[in-house]
PDB file of N, CA and C in Angstrom:
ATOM      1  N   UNK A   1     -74.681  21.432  -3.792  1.00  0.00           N
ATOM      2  CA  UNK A   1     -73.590  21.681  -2.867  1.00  0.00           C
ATOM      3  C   UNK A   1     -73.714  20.785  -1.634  1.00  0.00           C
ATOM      4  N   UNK A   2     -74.826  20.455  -1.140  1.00  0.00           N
ATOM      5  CA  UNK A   2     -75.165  19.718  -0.337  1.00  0.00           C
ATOM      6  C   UNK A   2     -74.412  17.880  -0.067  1.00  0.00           C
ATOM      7  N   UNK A   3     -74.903  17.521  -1.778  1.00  0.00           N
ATOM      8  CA  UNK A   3     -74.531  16.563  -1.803  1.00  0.00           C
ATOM      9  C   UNK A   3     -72.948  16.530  -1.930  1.00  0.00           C
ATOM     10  N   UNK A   4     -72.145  17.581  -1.986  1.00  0.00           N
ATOM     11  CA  UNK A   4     -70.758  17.962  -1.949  1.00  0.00           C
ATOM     12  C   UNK A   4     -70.011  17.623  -0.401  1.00  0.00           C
ATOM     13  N   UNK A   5     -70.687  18.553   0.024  1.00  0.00           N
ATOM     14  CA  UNK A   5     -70.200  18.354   1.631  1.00  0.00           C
ATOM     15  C   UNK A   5     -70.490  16.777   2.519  1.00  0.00           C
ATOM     16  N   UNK A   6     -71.205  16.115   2.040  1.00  0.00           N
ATOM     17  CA  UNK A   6     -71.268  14.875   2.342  1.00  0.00           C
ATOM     18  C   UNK A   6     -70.314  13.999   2.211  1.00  0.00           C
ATOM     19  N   UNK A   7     -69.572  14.328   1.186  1.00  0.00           N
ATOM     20  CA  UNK A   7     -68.634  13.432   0.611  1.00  0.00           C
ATOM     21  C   UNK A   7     -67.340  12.919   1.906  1.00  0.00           C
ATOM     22  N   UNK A   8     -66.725  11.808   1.588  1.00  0.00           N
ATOM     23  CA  UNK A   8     -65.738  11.836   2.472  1.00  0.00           C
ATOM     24  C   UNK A   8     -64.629  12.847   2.476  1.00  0.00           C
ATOM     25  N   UNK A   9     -64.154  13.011   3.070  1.00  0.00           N
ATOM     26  CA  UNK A   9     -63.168  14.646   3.335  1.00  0.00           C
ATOM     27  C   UNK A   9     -61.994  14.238   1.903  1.00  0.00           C
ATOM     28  N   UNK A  10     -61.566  13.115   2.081  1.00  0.00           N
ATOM     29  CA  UNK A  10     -60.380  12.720   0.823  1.00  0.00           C
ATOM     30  C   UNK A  10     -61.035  12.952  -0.621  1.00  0.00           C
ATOM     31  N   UNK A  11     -61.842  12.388  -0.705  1.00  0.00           N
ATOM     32  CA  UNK A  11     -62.793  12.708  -2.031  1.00  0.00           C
ATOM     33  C   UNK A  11     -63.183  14.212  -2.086  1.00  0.00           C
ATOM     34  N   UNK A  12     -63.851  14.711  -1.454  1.00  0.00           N
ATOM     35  CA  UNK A  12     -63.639  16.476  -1.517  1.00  0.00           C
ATOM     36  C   UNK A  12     -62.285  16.778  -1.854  1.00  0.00           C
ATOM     37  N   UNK A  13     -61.699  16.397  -1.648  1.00  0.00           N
ATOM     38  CA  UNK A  13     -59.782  17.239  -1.651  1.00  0.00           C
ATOM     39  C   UNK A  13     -59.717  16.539  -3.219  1.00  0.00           C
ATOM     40  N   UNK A  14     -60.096  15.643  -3.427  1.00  0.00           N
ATOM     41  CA  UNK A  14     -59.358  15.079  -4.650  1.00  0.00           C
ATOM     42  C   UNK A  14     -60.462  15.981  -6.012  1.00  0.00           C
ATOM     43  N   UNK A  15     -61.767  16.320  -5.558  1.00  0.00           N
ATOM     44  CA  UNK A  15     -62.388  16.894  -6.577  1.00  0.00           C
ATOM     45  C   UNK A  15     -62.327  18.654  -6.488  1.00  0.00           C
ATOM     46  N   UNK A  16     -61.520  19.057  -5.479  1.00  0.00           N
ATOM     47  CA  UNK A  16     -61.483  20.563  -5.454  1.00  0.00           C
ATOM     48  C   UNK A  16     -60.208  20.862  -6.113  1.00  0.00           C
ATOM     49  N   UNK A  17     -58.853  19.767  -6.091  1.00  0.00           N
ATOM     50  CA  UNK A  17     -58.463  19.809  -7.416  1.00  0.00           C
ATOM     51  C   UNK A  17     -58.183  19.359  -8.452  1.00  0.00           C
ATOM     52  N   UNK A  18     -59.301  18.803  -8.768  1.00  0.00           N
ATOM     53  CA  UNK A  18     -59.196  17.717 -10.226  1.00  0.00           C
ATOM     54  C   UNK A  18     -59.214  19.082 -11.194  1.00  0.00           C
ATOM     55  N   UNK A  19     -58.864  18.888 -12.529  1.00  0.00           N
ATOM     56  CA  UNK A  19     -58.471  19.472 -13.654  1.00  0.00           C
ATOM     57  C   UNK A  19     -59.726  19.863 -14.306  1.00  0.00           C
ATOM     58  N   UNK A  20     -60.641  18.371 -14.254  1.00  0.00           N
ATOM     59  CA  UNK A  20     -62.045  18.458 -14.994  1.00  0.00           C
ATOM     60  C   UNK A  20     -63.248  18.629 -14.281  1.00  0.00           C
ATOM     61  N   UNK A  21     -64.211  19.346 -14.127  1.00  0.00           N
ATOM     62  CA  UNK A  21     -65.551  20.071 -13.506  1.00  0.00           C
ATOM     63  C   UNK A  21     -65.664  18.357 -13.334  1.00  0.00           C
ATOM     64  N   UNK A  22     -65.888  17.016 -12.296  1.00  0.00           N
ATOM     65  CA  UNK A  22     -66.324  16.369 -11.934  1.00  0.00           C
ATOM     66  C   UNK A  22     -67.800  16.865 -10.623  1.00  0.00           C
ATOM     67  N   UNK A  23     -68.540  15.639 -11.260  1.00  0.00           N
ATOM     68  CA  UNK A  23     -70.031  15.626 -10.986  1.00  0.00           C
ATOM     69  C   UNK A  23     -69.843  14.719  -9.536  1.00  0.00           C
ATOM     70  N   UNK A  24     -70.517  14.871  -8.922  1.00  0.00           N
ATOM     71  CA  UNK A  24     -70.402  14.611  -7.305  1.00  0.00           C
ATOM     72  C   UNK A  24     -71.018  12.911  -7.743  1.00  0.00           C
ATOM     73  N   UNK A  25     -71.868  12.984  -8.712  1.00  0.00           N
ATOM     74  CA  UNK A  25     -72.141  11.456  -8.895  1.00  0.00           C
ATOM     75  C   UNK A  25     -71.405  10.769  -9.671  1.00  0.00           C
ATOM     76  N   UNK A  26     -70.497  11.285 -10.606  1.00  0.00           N
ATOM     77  CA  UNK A  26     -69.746  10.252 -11.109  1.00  0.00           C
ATOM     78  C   UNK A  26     -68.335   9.906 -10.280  1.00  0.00           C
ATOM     79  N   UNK A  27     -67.966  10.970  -9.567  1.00  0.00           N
ATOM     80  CA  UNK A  27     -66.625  10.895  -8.289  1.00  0.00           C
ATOM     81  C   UNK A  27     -67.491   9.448  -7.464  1.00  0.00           C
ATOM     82  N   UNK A  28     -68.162   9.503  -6.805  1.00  0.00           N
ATOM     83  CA  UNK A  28     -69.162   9.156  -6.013  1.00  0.00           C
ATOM     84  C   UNK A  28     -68.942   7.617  -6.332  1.00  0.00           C
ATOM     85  N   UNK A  29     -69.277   7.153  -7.525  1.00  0.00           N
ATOM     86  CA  UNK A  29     -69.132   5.958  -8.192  1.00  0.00           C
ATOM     87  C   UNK A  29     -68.034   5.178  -8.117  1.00  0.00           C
ATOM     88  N   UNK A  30     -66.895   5.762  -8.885  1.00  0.00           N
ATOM     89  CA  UNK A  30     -65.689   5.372  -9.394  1.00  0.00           C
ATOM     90  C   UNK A  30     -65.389   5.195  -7.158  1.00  0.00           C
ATOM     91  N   UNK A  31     -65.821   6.007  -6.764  1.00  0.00           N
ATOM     92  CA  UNK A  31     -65.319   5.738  -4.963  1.00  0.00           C
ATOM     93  C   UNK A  31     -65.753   4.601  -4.768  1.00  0.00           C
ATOM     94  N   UNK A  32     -67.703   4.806  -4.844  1.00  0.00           N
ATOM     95  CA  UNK A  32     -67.689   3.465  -3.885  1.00  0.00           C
ATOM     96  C   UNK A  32     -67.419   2.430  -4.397  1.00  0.00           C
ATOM     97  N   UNK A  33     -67.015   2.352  -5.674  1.00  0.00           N
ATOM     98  CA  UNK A  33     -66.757   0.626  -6.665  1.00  0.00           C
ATOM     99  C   UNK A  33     -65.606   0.710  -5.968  1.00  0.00           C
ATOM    100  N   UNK A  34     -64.883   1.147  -6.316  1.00  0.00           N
ATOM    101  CA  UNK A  34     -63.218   0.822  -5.650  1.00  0.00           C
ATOM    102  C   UNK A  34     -63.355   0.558  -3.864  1.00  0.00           C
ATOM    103  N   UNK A  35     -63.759   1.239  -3.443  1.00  0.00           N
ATOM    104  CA  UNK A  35     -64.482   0.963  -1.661  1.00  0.00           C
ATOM    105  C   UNK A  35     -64.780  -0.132  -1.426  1.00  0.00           C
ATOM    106  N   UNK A  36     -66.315  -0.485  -2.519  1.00  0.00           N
ATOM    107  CA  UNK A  36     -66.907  -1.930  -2.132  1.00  0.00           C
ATOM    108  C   UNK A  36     -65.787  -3.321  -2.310  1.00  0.00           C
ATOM    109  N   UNK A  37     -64.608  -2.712  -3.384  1.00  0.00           N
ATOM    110  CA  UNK A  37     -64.043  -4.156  -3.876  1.00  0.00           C
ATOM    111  C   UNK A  37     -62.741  -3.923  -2.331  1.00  0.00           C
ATOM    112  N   UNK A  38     -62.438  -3.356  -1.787  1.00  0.00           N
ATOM    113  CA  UNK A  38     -61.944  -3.733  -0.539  1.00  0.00           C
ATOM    114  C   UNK A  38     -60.565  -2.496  -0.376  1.00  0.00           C
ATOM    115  N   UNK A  39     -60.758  -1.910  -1.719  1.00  0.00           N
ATOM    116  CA  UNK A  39     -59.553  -0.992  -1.704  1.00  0.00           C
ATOM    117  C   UNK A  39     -59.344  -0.128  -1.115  1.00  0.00           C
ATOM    118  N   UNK A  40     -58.426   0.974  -0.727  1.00  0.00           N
ATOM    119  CA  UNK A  40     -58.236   1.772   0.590  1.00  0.00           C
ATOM    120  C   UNK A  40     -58.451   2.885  -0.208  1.00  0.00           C
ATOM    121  N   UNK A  41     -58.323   4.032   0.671  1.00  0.00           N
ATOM    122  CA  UNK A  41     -58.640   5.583   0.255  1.00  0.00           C
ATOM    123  C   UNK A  41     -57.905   5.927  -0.764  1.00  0.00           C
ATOM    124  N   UNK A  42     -56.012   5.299  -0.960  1.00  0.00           N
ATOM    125  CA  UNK A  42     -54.818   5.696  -1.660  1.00  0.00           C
ATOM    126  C   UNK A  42     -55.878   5.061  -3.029  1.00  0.00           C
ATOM    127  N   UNK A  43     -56.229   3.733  -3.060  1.00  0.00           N
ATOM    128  CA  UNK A  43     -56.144   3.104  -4.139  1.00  0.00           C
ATOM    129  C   UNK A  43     -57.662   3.906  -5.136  1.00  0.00           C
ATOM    130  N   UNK A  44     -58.269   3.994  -4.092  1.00  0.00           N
ATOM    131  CA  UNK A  44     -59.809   5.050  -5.005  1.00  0.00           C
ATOM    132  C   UNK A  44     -59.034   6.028  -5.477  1.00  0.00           C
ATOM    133  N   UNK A  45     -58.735   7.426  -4.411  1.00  0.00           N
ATOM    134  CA  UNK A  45     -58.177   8.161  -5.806  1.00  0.00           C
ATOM    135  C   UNK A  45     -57.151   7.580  -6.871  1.00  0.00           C
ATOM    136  N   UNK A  46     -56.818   7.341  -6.879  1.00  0.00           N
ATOM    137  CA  UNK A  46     -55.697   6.790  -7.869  1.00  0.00           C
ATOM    138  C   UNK A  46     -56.913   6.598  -8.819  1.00  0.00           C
ATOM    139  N   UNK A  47     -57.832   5.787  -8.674  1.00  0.00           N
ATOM    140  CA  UNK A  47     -58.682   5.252  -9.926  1.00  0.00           C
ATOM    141  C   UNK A  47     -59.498   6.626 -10.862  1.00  0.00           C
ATOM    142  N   UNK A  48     -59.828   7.521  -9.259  1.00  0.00           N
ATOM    143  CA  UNK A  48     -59.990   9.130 -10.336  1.00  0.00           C
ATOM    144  C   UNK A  48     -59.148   9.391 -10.787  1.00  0.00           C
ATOM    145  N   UNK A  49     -57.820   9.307 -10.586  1.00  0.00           N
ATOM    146  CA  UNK A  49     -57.188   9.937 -10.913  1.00  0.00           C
ATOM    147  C   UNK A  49     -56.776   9.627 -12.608  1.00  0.00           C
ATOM    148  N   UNK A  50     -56.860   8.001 -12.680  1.00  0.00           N
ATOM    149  CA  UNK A  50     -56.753   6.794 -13.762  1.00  0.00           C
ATOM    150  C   UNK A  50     -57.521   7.642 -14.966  1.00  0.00           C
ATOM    151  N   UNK A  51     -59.189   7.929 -14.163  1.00  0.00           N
ATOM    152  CA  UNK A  51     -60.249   8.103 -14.846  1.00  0.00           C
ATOM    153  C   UNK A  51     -60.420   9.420 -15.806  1.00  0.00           C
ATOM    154  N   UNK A  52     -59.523  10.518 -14.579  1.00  0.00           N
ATOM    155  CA  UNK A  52     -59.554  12.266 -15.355  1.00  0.00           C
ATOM    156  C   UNK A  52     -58.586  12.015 -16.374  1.00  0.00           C
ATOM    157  N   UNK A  53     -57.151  11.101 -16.413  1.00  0.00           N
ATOM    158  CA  UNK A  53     -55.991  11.251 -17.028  1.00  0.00           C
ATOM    159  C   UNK A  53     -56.719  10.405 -18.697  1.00  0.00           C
ATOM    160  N   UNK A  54     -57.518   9.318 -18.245  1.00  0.00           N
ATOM    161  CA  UNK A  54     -58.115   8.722 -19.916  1.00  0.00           C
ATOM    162  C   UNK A  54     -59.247   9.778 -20.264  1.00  0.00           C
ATOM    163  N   UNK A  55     -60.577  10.806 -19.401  1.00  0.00           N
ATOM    164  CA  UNK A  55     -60.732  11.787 -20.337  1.00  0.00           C
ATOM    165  C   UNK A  55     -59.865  12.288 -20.708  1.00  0.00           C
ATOM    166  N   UNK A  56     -58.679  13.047 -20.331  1.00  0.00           N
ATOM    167  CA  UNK A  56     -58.180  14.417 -20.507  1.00  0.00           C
ATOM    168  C   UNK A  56     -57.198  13.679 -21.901  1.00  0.00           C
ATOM    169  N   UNK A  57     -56.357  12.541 -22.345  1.00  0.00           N
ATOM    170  CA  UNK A  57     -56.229  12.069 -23.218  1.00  0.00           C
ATOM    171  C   UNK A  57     -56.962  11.962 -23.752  1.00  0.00           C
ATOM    172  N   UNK A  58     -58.270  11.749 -23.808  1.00  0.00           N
ATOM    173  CA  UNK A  58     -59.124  11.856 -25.236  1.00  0.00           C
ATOM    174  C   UNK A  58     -59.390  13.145 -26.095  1.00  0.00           C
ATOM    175  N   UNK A  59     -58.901  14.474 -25.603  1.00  0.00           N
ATOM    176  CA  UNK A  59     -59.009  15.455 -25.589  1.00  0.00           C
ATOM    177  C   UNK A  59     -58.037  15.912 -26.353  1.00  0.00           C
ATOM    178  N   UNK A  60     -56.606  15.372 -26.287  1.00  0.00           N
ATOM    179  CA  UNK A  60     -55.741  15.994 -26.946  1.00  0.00           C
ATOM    180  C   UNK A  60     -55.344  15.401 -28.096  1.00  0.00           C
TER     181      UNK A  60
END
């Protein structure tokens, strides 16, 4: 939980309601890659968002 509350406040909001139980380290990732390459807060989630929508298609 710890490592939860650390998170940036947008990334908390985007994993309290994602669809799929996301792991604080794989959110974490998909953030800072999109972060480091220069992209803004809109454009990271979007890439979770990219990321839950190709699991949740593999699913059905």
């Amino acid at each position: 939980m710890r490592d939860f509350d650390r998170l940036p406040p947008e990334l908390r909001a985007w994993m309290a309601q994602a669809v799929l139980p996301w792991s604080v380290t794989s959110c974490l990732k998909i953030w800072r890659n999109a972060r480091a390459s220069g992209e803004g807060v809109e454009v990271a989630l979007q890439r979770l968002t990219q990321a839950e929508a190709g699991c949740l298609a593999k699913w059905q």
